[in-house]
N, C-alpha and C. Protein backbone atom coordinates (compact mmCIF):
# COMPACT_ATOMS: atom_id res chain seq x y z
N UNK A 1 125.78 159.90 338.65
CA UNK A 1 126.92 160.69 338.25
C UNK A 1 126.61 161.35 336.90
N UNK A 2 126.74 162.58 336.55
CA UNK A 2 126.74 163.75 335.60
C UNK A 2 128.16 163.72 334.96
N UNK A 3 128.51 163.86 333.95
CA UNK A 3 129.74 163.55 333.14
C UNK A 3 129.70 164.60 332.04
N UNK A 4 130.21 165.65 332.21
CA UNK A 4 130.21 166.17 330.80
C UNK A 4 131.58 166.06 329.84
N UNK A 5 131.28 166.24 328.88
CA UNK A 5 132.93 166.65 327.63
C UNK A 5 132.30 167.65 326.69
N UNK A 6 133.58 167.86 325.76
CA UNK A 6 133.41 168.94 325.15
C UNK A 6 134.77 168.53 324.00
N UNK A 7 134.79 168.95 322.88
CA UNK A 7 135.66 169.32 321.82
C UNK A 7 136.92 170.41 322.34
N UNK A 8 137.66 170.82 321.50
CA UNK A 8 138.94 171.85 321.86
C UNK A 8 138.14 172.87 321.83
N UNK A 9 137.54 172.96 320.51
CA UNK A 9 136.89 174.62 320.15
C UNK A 9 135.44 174.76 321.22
N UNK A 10 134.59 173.85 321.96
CA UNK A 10 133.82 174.22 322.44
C UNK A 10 132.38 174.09 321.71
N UNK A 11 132.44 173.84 320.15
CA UNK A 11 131.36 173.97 319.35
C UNK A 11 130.72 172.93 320.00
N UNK A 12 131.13 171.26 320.11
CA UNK A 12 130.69 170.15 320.12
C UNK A 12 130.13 169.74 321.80
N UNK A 13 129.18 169.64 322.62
CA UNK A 13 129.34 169.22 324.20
C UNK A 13 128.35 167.79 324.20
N UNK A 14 128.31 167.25 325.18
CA UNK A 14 127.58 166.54 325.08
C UNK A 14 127.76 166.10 327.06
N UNK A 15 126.70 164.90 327.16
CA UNK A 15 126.43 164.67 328.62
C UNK A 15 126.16 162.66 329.08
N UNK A 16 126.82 162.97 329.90
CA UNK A 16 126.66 161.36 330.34
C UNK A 16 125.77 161.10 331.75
N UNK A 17 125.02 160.82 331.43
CA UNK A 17 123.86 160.17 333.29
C UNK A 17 124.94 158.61 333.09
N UNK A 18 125.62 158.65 334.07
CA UNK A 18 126.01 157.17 334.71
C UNK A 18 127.26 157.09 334.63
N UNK A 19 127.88 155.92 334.54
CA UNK A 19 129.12 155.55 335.19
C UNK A 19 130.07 155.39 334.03
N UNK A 20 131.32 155.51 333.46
CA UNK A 20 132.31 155.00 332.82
C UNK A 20 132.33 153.94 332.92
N UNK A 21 133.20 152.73 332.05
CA UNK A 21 133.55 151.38 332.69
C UNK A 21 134.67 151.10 331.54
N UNK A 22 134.92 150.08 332.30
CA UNK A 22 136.28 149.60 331.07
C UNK A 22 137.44 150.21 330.72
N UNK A 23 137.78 151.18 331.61
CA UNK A 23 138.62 151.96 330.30
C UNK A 23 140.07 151.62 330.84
N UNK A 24 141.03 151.88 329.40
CA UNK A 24 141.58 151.27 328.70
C UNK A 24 142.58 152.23 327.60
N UNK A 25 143.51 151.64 326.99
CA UNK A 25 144.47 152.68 326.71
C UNK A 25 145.00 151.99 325.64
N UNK A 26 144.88 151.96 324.25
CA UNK A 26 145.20 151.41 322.67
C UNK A 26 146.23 152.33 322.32
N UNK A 27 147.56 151.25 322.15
CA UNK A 27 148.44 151.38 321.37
C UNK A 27 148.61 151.09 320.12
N UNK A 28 147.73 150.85 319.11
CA UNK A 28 148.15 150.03 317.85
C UNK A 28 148.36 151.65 317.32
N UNK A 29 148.90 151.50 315.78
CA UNK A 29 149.32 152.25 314.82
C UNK A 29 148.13 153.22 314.65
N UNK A 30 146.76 152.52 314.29
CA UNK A 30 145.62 153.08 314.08
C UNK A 30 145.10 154.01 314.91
N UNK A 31 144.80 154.06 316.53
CA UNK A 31 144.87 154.67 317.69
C UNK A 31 145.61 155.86 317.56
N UNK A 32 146.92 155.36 317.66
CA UNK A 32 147.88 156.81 317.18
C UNK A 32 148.00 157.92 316.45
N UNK A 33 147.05 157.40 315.31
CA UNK A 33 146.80 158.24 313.87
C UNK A 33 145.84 158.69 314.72
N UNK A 34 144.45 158.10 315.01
CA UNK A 34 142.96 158.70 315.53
C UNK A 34 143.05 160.26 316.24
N UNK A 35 144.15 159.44 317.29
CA UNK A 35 144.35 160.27 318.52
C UNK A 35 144.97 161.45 318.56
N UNK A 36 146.48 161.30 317.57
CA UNK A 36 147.53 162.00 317.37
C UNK A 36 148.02 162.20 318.71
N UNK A 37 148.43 160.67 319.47
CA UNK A 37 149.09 160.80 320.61
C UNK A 37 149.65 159.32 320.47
N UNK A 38 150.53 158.83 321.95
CA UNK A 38 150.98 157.42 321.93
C UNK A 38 149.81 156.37 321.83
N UNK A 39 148.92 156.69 322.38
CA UNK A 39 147.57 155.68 322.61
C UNK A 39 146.63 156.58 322.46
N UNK A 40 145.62 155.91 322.90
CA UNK A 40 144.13 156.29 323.23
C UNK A 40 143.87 156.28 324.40
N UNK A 41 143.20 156.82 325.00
CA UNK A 41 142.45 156.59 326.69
C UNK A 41 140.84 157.05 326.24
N UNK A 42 140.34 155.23 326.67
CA UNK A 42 138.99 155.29 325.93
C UNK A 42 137.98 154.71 327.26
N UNK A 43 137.13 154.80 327.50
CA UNK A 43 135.90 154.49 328.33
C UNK A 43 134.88 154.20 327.44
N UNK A 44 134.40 153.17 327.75
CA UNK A 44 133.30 152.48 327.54
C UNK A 44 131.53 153.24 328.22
N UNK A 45 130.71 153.69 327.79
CA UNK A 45 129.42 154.08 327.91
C UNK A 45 128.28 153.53 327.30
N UNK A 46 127.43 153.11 328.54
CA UNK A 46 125.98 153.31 328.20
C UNK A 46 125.10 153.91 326.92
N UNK A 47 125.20 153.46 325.71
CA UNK A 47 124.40 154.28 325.06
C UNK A 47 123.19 155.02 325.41
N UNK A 48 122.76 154.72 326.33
CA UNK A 48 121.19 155.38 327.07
C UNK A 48 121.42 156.11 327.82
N UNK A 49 122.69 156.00 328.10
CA UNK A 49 123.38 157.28 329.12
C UNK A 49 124.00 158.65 328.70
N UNK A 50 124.08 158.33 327.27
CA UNK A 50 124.67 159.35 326.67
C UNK A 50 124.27 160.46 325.37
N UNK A 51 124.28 161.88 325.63
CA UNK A 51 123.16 162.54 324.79
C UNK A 51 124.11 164.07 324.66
N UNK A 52 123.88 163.90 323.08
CA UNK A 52 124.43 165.40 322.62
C UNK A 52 123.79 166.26 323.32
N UNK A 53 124.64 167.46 323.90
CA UNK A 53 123.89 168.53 324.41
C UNK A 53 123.67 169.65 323.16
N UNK A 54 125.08 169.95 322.32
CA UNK A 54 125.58 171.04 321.22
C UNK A 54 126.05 170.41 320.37
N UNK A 55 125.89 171.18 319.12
CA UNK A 55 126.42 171.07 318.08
C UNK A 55 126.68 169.78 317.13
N UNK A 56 125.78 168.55 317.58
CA UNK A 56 125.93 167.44 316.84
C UNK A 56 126.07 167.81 315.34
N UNK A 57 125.80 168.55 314.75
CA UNK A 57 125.46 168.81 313.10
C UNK A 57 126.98 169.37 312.53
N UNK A 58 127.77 169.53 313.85
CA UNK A 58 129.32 169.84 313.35
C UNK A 58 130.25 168.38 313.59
N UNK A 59 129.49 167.62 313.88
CA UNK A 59 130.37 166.14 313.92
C UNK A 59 130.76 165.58 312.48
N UNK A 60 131.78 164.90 312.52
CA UNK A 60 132.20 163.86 311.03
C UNK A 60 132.26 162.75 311.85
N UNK A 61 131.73 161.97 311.43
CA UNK A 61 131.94 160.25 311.02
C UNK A 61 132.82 159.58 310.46
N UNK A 62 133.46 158.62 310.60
CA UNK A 62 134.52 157.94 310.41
C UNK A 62 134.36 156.56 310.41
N UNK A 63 133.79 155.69 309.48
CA UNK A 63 133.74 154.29 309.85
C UNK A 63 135.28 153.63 309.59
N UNK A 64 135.35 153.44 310.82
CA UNK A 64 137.13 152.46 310.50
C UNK A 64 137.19 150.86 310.08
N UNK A 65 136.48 150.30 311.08
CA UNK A 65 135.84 148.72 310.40
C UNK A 65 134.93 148.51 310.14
N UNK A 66 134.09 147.50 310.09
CA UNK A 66 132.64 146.94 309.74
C UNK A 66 132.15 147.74 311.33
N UNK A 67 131.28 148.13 311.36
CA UNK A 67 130.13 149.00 312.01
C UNK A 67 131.04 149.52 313.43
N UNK A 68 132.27 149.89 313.30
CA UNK A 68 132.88 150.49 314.23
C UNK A 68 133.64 151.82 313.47
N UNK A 69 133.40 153.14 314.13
CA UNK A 69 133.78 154.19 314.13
C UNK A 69 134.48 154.86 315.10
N UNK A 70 134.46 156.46 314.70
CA UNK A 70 135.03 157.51 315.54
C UNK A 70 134.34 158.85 315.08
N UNK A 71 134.05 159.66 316.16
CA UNK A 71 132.88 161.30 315.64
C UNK A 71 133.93 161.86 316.13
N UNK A 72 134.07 163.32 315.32
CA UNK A 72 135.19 163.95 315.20
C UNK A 72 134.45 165.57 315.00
N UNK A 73 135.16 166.49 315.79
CA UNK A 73 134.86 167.56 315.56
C UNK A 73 134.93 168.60 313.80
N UNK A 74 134.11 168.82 313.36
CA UNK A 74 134.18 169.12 312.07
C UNK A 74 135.24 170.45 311.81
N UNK A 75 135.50 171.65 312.96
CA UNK A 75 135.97 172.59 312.88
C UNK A 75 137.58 172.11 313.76
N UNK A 76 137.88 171.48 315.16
CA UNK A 76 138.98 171.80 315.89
C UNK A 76 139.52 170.25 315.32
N UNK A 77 138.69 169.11 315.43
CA UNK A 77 139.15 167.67 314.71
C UNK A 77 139.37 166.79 315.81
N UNK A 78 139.02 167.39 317.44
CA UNK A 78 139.03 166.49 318.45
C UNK A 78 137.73 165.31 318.08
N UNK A 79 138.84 164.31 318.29
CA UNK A 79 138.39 162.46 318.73
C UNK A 79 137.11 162.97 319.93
N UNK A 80 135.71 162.42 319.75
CA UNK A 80 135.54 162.66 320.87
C UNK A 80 134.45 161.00 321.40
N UNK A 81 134.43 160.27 320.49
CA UNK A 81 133.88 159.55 321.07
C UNK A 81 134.16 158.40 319.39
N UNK A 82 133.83 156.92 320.13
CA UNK A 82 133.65 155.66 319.37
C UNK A 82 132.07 155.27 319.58
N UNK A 83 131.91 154.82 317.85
CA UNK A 83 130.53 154.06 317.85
C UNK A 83 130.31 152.75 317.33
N UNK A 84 129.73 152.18 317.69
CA UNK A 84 129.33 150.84 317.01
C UNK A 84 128.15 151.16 316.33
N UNK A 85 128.11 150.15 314.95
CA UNK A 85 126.68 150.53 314.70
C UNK A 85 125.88 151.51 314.82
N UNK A 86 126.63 152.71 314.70
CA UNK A 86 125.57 153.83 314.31
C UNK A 86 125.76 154.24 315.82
N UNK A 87 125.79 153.89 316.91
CA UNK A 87 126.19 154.20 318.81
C UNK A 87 126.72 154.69 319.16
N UNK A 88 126.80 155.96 320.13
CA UNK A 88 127.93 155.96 320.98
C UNK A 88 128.23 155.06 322.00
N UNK A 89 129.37 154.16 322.20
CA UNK A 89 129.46 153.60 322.83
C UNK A 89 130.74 153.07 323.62
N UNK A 90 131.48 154.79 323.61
CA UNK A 90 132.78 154.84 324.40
C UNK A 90 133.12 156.24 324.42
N UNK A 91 133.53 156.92 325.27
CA UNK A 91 134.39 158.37 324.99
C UNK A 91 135.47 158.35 325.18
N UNK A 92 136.43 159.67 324.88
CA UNK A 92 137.66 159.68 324.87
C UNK A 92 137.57 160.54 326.34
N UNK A 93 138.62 159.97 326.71
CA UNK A 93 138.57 160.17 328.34
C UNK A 93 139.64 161.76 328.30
N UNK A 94 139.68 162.34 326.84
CA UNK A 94 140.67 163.74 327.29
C UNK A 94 139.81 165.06 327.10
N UNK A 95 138.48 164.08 326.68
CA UNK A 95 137.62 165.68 326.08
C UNK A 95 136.49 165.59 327.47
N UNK A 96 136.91 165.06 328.52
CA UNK A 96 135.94 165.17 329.67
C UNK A 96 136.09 166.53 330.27
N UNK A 97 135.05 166.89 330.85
CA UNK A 97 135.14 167.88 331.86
C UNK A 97 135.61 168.13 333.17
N UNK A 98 134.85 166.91 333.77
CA UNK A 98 134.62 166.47 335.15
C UNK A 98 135.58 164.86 335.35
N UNK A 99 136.00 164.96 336.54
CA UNK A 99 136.37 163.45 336.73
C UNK A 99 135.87 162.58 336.65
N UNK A 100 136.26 161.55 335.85
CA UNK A 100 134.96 160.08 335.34
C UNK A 100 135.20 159.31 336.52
N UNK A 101 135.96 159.49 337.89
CA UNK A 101 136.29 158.62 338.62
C UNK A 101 136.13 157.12 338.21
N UNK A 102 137.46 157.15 337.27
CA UNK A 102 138.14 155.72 336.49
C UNK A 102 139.40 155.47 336.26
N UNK A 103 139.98 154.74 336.49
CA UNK A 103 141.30 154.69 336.05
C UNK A 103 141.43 153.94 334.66
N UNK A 104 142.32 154.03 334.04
CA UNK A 104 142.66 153.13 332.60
C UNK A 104 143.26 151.82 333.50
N UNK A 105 142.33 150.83 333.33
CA UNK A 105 142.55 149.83 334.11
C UNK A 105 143.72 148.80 333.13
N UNK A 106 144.30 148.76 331.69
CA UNK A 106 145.03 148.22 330.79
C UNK A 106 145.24 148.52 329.79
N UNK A 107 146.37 148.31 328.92
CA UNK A 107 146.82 148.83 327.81
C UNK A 107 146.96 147.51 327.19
N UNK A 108 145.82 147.96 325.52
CA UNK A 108 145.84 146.83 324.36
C UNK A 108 146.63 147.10 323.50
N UNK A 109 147.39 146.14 322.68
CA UNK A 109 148.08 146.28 321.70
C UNK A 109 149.85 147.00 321.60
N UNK A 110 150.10 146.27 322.84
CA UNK A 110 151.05 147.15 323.27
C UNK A 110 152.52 146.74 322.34
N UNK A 111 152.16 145.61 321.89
CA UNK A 111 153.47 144.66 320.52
C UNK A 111 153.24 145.98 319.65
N UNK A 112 152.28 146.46 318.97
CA UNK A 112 152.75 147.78 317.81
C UNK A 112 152.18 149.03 318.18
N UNK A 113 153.42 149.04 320.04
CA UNK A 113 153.18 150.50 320.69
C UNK A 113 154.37 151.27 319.54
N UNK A 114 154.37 152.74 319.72
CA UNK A 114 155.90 153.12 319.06
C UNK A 114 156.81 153.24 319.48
N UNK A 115 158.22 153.23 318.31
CA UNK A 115 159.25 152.44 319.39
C UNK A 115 159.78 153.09 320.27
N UNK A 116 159.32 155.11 320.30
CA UNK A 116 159.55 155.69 321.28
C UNK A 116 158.83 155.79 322.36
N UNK A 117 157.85 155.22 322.47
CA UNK A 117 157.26 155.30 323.68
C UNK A 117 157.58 154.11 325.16
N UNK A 118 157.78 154.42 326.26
CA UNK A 118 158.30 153.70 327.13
C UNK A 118 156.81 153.22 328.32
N UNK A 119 156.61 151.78 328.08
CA UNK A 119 155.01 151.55 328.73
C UNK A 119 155.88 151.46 330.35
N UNK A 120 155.28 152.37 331.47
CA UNK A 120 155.78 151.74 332.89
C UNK A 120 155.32 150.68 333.19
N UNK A 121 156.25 149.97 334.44
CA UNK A 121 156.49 148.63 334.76
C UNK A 121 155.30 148.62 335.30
N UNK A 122 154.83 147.03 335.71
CA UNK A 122 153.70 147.06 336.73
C UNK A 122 151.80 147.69 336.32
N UNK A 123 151.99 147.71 334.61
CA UNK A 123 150.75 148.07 334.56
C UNK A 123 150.23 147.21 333.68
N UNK A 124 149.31 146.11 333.55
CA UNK A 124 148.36 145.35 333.38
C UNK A 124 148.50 145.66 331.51
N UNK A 125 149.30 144.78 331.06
CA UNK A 125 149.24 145.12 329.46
C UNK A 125 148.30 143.38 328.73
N UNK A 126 148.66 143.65 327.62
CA UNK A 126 148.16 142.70 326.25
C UNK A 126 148.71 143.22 325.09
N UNK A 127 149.28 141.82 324.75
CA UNK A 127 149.92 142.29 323.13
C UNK A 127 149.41 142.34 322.18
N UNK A 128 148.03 142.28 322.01
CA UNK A 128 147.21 142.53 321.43
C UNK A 128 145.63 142.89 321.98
N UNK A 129 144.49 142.59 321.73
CA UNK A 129 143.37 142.98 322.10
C UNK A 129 143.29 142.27 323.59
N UNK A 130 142.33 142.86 324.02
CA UNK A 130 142.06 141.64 325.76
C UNK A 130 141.74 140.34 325.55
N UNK A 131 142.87 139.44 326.02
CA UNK A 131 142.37 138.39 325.72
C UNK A 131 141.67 137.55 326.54
């Protein structure tokens, strides 16, 4: 499977050889700010699977904790992927191109979702990280 994404403005693309996994949908406070939405919708990737096609030299860096980040478009400011340690090693499942054929299989941190947001019944939560 071929996976591409891209930024808002188009400057930033990049390409995935292989499969999504994990993905997943963060409600905490932090997420919200990242995202500038209710959550996140994040997929988990292969670092060996995954390779700037454009414009890496317009990315910003963001270390949020000890060796966990977020790369960010330098010109439009789209989220487009999480790293560990220097890695890509998740994308944001809104700057895709193509269907990752994945569903957001659970929502973390759903105790400091906001208080306007309404989670539907019947979907696989945690009130905090997966436990």
């Amino acid at each position: 499977m071929v996976i591409t994404g891209e930024c808002f403005c188009g400057d930033i693309k990049y390409k995935i050889v292989g499969a999504l996994k994990d993905a997943r949908s963060c409600h905490c406070s932090r997420c919200r700010k990242a995202f500038s939405s209710q959550a996140s919708a994040y997929a988990l990737v292969d670092p060996k699977d995954f390779k700037w096609l454009q414009g890496e030299e317009n990315l910003i860096s963001y270390e949020s904790q000890a060796g966990f980040g977020l790369k960010f478009c330098r010109k439009c400011g789209s989220t487009l992927c999480g790293t560990y340690q220097g890695q890509v090693h998740g994308v944001t499942l809104g700057c895709l191109n193509e269907d990752p054929e994945i569903e957001i299989g659970y929502h973390i941190y759903v105790n400091s979702k906001a208080s306007w947001e309404v989670i539907p019944e019947g979907v696989k939560t945690f009130a905090e990280g997966v436990e």
